[in-house]
C-alpha atoms as a PDB file:
ATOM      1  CA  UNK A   1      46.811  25.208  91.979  1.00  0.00           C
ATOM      2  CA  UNK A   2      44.233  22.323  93.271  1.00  0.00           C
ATOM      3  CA  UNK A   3      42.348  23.140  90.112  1.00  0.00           C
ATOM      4  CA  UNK A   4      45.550  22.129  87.631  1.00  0.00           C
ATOM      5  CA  UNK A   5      46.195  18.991  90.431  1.00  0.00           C
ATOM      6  CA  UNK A   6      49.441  20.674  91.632  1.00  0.00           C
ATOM      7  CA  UNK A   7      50.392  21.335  94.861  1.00  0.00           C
ATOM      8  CA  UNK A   8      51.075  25.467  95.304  1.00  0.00           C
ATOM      9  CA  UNK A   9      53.155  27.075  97.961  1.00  0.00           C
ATOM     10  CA  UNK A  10      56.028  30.132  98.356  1.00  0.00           C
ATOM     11  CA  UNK A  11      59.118  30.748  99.698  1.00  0.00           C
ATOM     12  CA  UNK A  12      60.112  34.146 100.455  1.00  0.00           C
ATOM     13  CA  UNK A  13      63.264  36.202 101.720  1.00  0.00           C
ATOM     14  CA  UNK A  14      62.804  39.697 103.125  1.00  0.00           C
ATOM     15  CA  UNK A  15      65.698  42.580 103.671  1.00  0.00           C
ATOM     16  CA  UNK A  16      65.067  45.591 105.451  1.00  0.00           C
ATOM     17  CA  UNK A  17      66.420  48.666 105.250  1.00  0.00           C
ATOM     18  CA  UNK A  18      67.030  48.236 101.303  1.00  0.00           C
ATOM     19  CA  UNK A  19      67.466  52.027  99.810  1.00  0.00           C
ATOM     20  CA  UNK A  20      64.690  52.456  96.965  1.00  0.00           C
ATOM     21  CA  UNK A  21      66.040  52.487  93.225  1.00  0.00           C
ATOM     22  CA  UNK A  22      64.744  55.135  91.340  1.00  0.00           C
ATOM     23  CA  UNK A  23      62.087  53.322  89.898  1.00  0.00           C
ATOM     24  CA  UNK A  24      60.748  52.024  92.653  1.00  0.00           C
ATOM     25  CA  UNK A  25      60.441  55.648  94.382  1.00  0.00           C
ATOM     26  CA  UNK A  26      58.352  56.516  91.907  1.00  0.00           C
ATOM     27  CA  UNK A  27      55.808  54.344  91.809  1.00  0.00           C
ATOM     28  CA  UNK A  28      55.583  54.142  95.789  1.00  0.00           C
ATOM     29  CA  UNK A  29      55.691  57.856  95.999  1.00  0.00           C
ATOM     30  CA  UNK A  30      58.654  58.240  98.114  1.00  0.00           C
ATOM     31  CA  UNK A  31      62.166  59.548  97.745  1.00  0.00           C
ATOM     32  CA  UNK A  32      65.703  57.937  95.576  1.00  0.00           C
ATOM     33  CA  UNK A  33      67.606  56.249  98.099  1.00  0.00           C
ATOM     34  CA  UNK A  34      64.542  56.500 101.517  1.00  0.00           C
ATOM     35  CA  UNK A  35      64.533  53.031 102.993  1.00  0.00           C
ATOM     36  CA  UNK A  36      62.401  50.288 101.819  1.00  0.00           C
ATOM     37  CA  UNK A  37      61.423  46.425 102.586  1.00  0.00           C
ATOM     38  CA  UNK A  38      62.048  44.070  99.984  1.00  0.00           C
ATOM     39  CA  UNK A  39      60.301  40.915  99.602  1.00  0.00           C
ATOM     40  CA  UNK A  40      61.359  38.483  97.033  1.00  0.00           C
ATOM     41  CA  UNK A  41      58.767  35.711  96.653  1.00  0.00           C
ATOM     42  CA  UNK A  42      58.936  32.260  94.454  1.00  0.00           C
ATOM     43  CA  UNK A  43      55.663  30.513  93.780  1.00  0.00           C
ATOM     44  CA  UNK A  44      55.503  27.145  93.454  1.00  0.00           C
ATOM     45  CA  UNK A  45      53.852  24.034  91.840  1.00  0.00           C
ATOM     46  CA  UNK A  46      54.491  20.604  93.673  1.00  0.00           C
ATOM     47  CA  UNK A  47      57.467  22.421  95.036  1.00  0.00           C
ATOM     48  CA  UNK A  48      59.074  23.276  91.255  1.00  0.00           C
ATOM     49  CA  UNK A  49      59.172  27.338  90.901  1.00  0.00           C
ATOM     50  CA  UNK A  50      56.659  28.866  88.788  1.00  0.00           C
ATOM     51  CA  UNK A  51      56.683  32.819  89.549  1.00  0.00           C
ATOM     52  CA  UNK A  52      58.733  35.067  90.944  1.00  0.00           C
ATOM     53  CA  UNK A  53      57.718  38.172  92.469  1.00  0.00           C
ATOM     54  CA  UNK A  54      59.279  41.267  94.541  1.00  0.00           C
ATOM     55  CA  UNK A  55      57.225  43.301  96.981  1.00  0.00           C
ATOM     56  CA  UNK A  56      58.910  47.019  97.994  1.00  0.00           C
ATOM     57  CA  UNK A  57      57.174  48.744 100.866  1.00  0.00           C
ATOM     58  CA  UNK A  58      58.060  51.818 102.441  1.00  0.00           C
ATOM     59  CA  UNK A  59      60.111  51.157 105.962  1.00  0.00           C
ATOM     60  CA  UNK A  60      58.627  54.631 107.662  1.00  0.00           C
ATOM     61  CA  UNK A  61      55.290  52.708 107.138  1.00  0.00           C
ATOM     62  CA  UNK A  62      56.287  49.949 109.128  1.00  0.00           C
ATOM     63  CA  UNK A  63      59.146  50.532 111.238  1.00  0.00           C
ATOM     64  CA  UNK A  64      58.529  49.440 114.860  1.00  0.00           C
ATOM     65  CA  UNK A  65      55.590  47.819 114.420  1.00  0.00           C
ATOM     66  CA  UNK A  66      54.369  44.294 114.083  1.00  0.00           C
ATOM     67  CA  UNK A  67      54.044  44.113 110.419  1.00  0.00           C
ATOM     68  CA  UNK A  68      57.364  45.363 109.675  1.00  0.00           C
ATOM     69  CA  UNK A  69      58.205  41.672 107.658  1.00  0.00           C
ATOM     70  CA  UNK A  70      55.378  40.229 105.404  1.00  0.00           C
ATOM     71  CA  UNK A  71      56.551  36.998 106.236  1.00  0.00           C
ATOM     72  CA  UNK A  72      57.486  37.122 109.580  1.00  0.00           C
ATOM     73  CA  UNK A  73      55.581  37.966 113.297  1.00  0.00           C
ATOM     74  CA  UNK A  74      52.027  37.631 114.187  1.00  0.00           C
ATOM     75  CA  UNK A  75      50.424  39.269 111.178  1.00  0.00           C
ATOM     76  CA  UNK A  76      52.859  36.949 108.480  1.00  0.00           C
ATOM     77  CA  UNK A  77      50.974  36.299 105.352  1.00  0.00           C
ATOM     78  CA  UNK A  78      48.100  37.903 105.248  1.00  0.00           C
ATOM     79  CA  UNK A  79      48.358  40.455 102.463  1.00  0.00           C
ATOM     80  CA  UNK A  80      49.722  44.187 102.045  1.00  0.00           C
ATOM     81  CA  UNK A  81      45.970  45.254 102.408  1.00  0.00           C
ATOM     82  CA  UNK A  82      45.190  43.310 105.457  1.00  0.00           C
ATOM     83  CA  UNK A  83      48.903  43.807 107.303  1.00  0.00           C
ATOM     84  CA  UNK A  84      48.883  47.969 106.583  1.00  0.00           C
ATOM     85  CA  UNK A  85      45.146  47.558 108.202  1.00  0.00           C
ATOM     86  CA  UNK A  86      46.500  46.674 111.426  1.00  0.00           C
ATOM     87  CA  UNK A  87      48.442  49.413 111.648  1.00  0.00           C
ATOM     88  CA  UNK A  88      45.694  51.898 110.703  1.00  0.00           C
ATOM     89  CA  UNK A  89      46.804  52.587 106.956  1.00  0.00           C
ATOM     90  CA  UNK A  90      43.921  51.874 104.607  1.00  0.00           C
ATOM     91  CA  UNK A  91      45.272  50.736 101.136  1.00  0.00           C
ATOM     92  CA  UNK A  92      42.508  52.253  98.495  1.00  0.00           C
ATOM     93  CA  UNK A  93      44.372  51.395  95.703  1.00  0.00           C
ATOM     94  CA  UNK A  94      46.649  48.883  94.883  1.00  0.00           C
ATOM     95  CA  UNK A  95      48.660  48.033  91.676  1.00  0.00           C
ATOM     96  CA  UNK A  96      50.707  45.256  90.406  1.00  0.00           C
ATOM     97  CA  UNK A  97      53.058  45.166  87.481  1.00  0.00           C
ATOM     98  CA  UNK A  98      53.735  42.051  86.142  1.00  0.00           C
ATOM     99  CA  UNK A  99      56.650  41.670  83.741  1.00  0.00           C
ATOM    100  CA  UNK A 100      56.051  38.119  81.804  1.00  0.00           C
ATOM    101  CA  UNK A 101      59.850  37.108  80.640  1.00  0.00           C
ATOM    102  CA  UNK A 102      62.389  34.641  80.509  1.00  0.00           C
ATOM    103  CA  UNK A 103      64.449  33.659  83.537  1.00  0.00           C
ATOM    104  CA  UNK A 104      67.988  35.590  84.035  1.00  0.00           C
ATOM    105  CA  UNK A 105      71.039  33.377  84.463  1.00  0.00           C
ATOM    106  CA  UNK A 106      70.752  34.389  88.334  1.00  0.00           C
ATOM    107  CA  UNK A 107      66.644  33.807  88.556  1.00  0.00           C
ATOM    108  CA  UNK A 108      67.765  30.556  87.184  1.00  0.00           C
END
């Protein structure tokens, strides 16, 4: 962002306990329906949103420990890779799927 002269920053909202959507399962190798965090992030440029993004993790990963919320406690913000590190989970693979579109009326 300092590159483009724009001030960058993110908001986020977690939810615990969110049941996976099929989809979802899948690609995090877990069951329809088994408990999940949800992280909805919005990136933004001198405070104007520019991305949004949505994070799913696995709550038997992280239930009862410090890095339960991405955003929250004494590990907050430091990356998926870094956070499941402190909790002895080494992440050897990681993939995003990004989904370039226009905004819904509720994104909007």
């Amino acid at each position: 962002m300092l590159a483009a002269g724009k001030r960058g920053g993110w908001e986020s909202r977690t939810e615990a306990k969110v049941p996976a959507p099929a989809e979802i399962a899948a690609r995090l190798g877990i069951g329809e329906g088994e408990l999940c965090v949800r992280t909805a992030y919005e990136f933004l440029a001198d405070g104007r949103p520019v991305q949004l993004s949505t994070s799913w993790e696995p709550y038997d990963l992280t239930a009862g420990t410090l890095v339960v919320l991405p955003e929250g406690g004494p590990h907050a913000g430091i990356g998926v890779v870094n956070r499941m590190a402190e909790i002895g989970i080494v992440v050897s693979h990681a993939v995003e799927q990004p989904e370039p579109r226009q905004a819904t009326a509720e994104e909007v």
